[in-house]
Every structure is written in structure tokens, then in C-alpha cells.
C-alpha atoms as a PDB file:
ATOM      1  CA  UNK A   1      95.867 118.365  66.955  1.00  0.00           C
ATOM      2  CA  UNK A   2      98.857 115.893  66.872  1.00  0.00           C
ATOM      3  CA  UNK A   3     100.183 113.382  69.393  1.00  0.00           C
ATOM      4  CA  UNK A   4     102.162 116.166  71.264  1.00  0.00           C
ATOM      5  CA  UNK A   5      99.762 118.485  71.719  1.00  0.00           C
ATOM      6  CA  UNK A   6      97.013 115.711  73.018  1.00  0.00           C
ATOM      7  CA  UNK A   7      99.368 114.382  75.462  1.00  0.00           C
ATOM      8  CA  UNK A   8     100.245 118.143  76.793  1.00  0.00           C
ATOM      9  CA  UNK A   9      96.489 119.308  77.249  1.00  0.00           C
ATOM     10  CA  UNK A  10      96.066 119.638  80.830  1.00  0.00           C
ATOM     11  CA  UNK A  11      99.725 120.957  81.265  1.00  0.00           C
ATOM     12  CA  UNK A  12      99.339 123.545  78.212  1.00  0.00           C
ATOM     13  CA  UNK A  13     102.918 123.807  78.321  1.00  0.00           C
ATOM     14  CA  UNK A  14     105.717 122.236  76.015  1.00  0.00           C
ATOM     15  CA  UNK A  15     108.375 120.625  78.215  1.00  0.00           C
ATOM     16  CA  UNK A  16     111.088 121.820  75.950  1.00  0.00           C
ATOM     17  CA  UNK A  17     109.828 125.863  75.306  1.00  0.00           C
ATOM     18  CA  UNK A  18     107.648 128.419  77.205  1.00  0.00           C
ATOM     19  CA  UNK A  19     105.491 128.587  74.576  1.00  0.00           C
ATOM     20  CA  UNK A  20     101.508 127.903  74.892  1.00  0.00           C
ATOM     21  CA  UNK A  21     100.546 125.066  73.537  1.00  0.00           C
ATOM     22  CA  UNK A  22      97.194 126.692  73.004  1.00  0.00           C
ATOM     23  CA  UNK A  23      96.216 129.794  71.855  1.00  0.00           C
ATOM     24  CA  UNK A  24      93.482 132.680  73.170  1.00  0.00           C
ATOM     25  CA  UNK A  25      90.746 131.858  70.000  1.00  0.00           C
ATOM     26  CA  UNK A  26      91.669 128.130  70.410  1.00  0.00           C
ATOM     27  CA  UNK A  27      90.765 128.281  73.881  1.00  0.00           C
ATOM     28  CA  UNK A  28      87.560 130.278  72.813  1.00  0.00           C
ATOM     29  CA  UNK A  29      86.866 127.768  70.245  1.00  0.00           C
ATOM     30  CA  UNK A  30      86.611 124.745  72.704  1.00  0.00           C
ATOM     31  CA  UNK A  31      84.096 126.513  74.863  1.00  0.00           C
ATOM     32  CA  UNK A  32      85.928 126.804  78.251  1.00  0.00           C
ATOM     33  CA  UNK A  33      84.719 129.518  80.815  1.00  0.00           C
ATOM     34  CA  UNK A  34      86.535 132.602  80.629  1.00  0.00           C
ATOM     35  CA  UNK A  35      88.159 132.558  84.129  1.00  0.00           C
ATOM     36  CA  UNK A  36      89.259 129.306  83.613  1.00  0.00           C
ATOM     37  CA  UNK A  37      90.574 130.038  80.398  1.00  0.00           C
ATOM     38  CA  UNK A  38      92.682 133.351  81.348  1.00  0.00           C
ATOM     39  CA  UNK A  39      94.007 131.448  84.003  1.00  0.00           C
ATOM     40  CA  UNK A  40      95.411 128.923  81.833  1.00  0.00           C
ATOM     41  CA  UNK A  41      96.430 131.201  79.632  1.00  0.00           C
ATOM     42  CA  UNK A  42      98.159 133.227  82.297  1.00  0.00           C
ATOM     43  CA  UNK A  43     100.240 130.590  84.051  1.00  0.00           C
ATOM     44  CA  UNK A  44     103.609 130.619  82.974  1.00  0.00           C
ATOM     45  CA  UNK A  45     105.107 127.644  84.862  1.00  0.00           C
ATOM     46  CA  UNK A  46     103.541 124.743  85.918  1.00  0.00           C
ATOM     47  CA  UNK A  47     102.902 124.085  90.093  1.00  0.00           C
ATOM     48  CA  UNK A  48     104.555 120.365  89.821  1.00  0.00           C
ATOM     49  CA  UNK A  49     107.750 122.067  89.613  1.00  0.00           C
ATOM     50  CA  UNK A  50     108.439 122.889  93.347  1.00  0.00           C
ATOM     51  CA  UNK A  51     107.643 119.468  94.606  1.00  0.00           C
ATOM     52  CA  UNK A  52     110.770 117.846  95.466  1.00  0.00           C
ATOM     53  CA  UNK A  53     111.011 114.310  93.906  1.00  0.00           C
ATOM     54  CA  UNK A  54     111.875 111.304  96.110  1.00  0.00           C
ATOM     55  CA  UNK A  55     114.675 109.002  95.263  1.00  0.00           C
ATOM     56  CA  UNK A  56     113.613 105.343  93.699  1.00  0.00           C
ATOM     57  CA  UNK A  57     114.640 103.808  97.272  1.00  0.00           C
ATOM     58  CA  UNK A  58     112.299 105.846  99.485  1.00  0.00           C
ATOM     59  CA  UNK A  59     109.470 105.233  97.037  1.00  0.00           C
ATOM     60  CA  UNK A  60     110.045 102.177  97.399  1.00  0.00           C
ATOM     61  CA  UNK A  61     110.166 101.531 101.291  1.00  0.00           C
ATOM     62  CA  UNK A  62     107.518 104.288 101.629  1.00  0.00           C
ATOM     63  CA  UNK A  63     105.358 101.770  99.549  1.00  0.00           C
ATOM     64  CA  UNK A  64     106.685  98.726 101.312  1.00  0.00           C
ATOM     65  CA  UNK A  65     105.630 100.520 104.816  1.00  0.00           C
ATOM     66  CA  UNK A  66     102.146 101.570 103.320  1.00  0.00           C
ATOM     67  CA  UNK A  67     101.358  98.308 102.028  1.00  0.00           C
ATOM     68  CA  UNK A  68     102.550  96.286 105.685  1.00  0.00           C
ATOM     69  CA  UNK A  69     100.750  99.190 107.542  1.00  0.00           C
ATOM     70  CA  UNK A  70      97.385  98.619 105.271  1.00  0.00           C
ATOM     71  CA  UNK A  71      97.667  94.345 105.769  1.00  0.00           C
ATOM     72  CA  UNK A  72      97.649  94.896 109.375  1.00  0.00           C
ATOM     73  CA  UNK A  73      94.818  96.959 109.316  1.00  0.00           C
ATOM     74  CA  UNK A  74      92.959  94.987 107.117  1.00  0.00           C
ATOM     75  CA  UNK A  75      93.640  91.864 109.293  1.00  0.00           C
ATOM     76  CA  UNK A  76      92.244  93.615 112.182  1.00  0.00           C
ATOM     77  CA  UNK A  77      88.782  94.964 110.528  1.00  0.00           C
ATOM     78  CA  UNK A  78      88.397  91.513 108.623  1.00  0.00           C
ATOM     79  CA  UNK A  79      88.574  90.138 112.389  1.00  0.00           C
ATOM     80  CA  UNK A  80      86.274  92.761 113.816  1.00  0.00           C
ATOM     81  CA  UNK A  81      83.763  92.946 111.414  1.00  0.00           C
ATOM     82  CA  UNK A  82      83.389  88.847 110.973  1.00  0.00           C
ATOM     83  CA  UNK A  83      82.700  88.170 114.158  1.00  0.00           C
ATOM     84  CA  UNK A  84      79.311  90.431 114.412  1.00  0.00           C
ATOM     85  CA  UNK A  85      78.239  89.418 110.837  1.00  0.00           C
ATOM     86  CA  UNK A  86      78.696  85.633 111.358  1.00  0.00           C
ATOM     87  CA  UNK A  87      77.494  85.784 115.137  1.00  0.00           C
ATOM     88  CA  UNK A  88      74.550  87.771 113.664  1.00  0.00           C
ATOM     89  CA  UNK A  89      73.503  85.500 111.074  1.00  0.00           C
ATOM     90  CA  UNK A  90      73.200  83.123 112.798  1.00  0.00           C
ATOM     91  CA  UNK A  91      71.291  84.304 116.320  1.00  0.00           C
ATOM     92  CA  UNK A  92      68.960  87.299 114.118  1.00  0.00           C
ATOM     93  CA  UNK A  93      65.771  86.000 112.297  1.00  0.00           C
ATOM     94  CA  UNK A  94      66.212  88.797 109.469  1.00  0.00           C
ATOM     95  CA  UNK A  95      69.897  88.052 109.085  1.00  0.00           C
ATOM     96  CA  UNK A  96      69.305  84.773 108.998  1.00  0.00           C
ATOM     97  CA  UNK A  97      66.767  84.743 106.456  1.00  0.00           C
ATOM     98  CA  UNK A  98      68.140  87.564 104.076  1.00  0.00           C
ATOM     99  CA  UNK A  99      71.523  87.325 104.247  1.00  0.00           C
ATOM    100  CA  UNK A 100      73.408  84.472 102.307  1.00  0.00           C
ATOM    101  CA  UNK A 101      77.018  84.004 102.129  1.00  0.00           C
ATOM    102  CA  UNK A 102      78.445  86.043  99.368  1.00  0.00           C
ATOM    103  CA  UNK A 103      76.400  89.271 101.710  1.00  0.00           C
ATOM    104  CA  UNK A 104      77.765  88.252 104.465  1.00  0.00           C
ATOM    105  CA  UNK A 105      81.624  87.671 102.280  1.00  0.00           C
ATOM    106  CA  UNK A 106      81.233  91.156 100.705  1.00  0.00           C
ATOM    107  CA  UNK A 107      80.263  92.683 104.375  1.00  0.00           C
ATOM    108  CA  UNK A 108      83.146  91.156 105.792  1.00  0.00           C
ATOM    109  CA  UNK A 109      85.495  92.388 102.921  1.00  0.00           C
ATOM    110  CA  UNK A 110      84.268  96.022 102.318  1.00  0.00           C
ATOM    111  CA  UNK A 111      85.733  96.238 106.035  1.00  0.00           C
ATOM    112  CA  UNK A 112      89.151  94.487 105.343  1.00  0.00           C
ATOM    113  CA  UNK A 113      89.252  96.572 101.883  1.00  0.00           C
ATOM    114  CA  UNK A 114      88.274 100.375 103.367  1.00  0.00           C
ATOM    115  CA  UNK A 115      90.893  99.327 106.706  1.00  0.00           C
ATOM    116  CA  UNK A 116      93.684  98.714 104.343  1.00  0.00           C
ATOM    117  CA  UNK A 117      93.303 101.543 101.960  1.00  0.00           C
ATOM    118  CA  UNK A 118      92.616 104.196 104.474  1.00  0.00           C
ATOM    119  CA  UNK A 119      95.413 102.671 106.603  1.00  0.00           C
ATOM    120  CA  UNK A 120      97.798 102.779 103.317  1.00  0.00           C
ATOM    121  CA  UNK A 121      96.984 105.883 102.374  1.00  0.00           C
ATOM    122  CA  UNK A 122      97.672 107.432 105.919  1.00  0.00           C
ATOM    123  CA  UNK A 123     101.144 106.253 105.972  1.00  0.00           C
ATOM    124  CA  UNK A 124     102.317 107.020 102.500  1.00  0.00           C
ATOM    125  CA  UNK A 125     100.653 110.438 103.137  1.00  0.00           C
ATOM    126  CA  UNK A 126     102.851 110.539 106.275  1.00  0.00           C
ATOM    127  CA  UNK A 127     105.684 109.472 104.778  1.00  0.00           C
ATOM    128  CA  UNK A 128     105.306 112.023 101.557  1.00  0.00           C
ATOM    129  CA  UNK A 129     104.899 114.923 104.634  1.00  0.00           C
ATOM    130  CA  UNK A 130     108.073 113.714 106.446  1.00  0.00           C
ATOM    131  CA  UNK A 131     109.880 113.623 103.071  1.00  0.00           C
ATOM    132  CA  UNK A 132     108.807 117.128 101.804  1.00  0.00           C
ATOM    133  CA  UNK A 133     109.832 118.416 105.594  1.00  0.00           C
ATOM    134  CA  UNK A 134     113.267 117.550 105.461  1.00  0.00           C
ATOM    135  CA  UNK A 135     113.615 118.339 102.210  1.00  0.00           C
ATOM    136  CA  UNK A 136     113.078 121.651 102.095  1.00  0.00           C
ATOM    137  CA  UNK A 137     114.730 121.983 105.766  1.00  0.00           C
ATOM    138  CA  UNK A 138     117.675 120.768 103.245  1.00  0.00           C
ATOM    139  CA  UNK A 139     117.221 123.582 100.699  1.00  0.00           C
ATOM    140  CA  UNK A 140     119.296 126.978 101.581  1.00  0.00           C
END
């Protein structure tokens, strides 16, 4: 198997020609499931093809938007979460005792790290919705 056909594996299609890359006993061969291999074999064109493709611009705002939406998230949990962790370590016997200051550093940033990726991720998910929307609301 050459370069081509490694980098078209999951795709099974050539860009240039509708031909398979892979074959029925080739298919056999590797030891795939038959209803995962007929349906490989069966698809004709691949699903990526009716996404509409945003412009270089809007990536790049929809990123800029994501990543000031995710710091102000991740301000706010890093502000939340310290104050019961360092409060707490200091007034609770077990904290006091069993939690040192890298614990109570990765407590503190496993908040401000899950607040800015599941903020992030909510906007550029909103944004990708609001794109795809008017894009087909484009489309005749």
C-alpha cells in the first residue's frame, strides 16, 4: 500500500476519480465486519461534501470570539473555585493536613481549564450553527 492509498483510508475514495480505493477481498482480507464493510463499499460520495466551508475571516473571528468567550469563563471559575479551596485549607483539619499546594494549584486549575474549554467550545459551536443557517438560507 503506497503513500496515497495510506493517507485515503478512512475516506476510501480518490479525490481525483470515483474509484474505490479498496476492493471487496481487500476489505475481507483486513478483517472488518461485514456491515461495516458493505457500507464502505457502498458509499459513493463522501458526507464532508455538503458542509459549506467558512471563509478564512470568519474562522478567524469565530476563533477570536471562542477564545475571549473561554478567558472570561476561565477567569470566573479560577475565582470561584479558589476561594473554597484556599478558605478550606486553611479552616478544615483534613484539608489542611492532606492537601499541599500543587493539590490545591491543580484543583484550582482543572476549574479554570474545564470553564474555558466548555465555554470555547459553546461559542464556536454557536457560531459554526449560525454560519451553516445562513448559509444554506443563501443556497436556492
Amino acid at each position: 500500500m503506497g503513500g496515497r492509498e495510506i493517507l485515503y483510508l478512512f475516506n476510501l475514495h480518490h479525490p481525483s476519480s470515483s474509484n474505490l480505493i479498496f476492493d471487496l477481498p481487500e476489505l475481507k482480507k483486513m478483517g472488518i465486519p461485514t456491515e461495516l464493510r458493505d457500507a464502505w463499499v457502498s458509499r459513493r460520495q463522501s458526507s464532508a461534501g455538503c458542509v459549506p466551508v467558512a471563509s478564512a475571516h470568519e474562522n478567524r473571528s469565530t476563533v477570536k470570539e471562542a477564545v475571549i468567550a473561554g478567558s472570561k469563563s476561565a477567569a470566573i471559575a479560577g475565582v470561584v473555585s479558589a476561594v473554597p479551596v484556599l478558605v478550606g485549607c486553611r479552616i478544615i483539619p483534613w484539608a489542611k493536613a492532606n492537601l499541599n499546594y500543587v493539590a490545591q494549584t491543580l484543583l484550582i486549575s482543572s476549574a479554570c481549564v474545564t470553564g474555558f474549554f466548555i465555554s470555547a467550545d459553546k461559542k464556536i459551536l454557536e457560531n459554526a450553527h449560525r454560519n451553516s443557517l445562513a448559509k444554506f438560507d443563501k443556497s436556492p
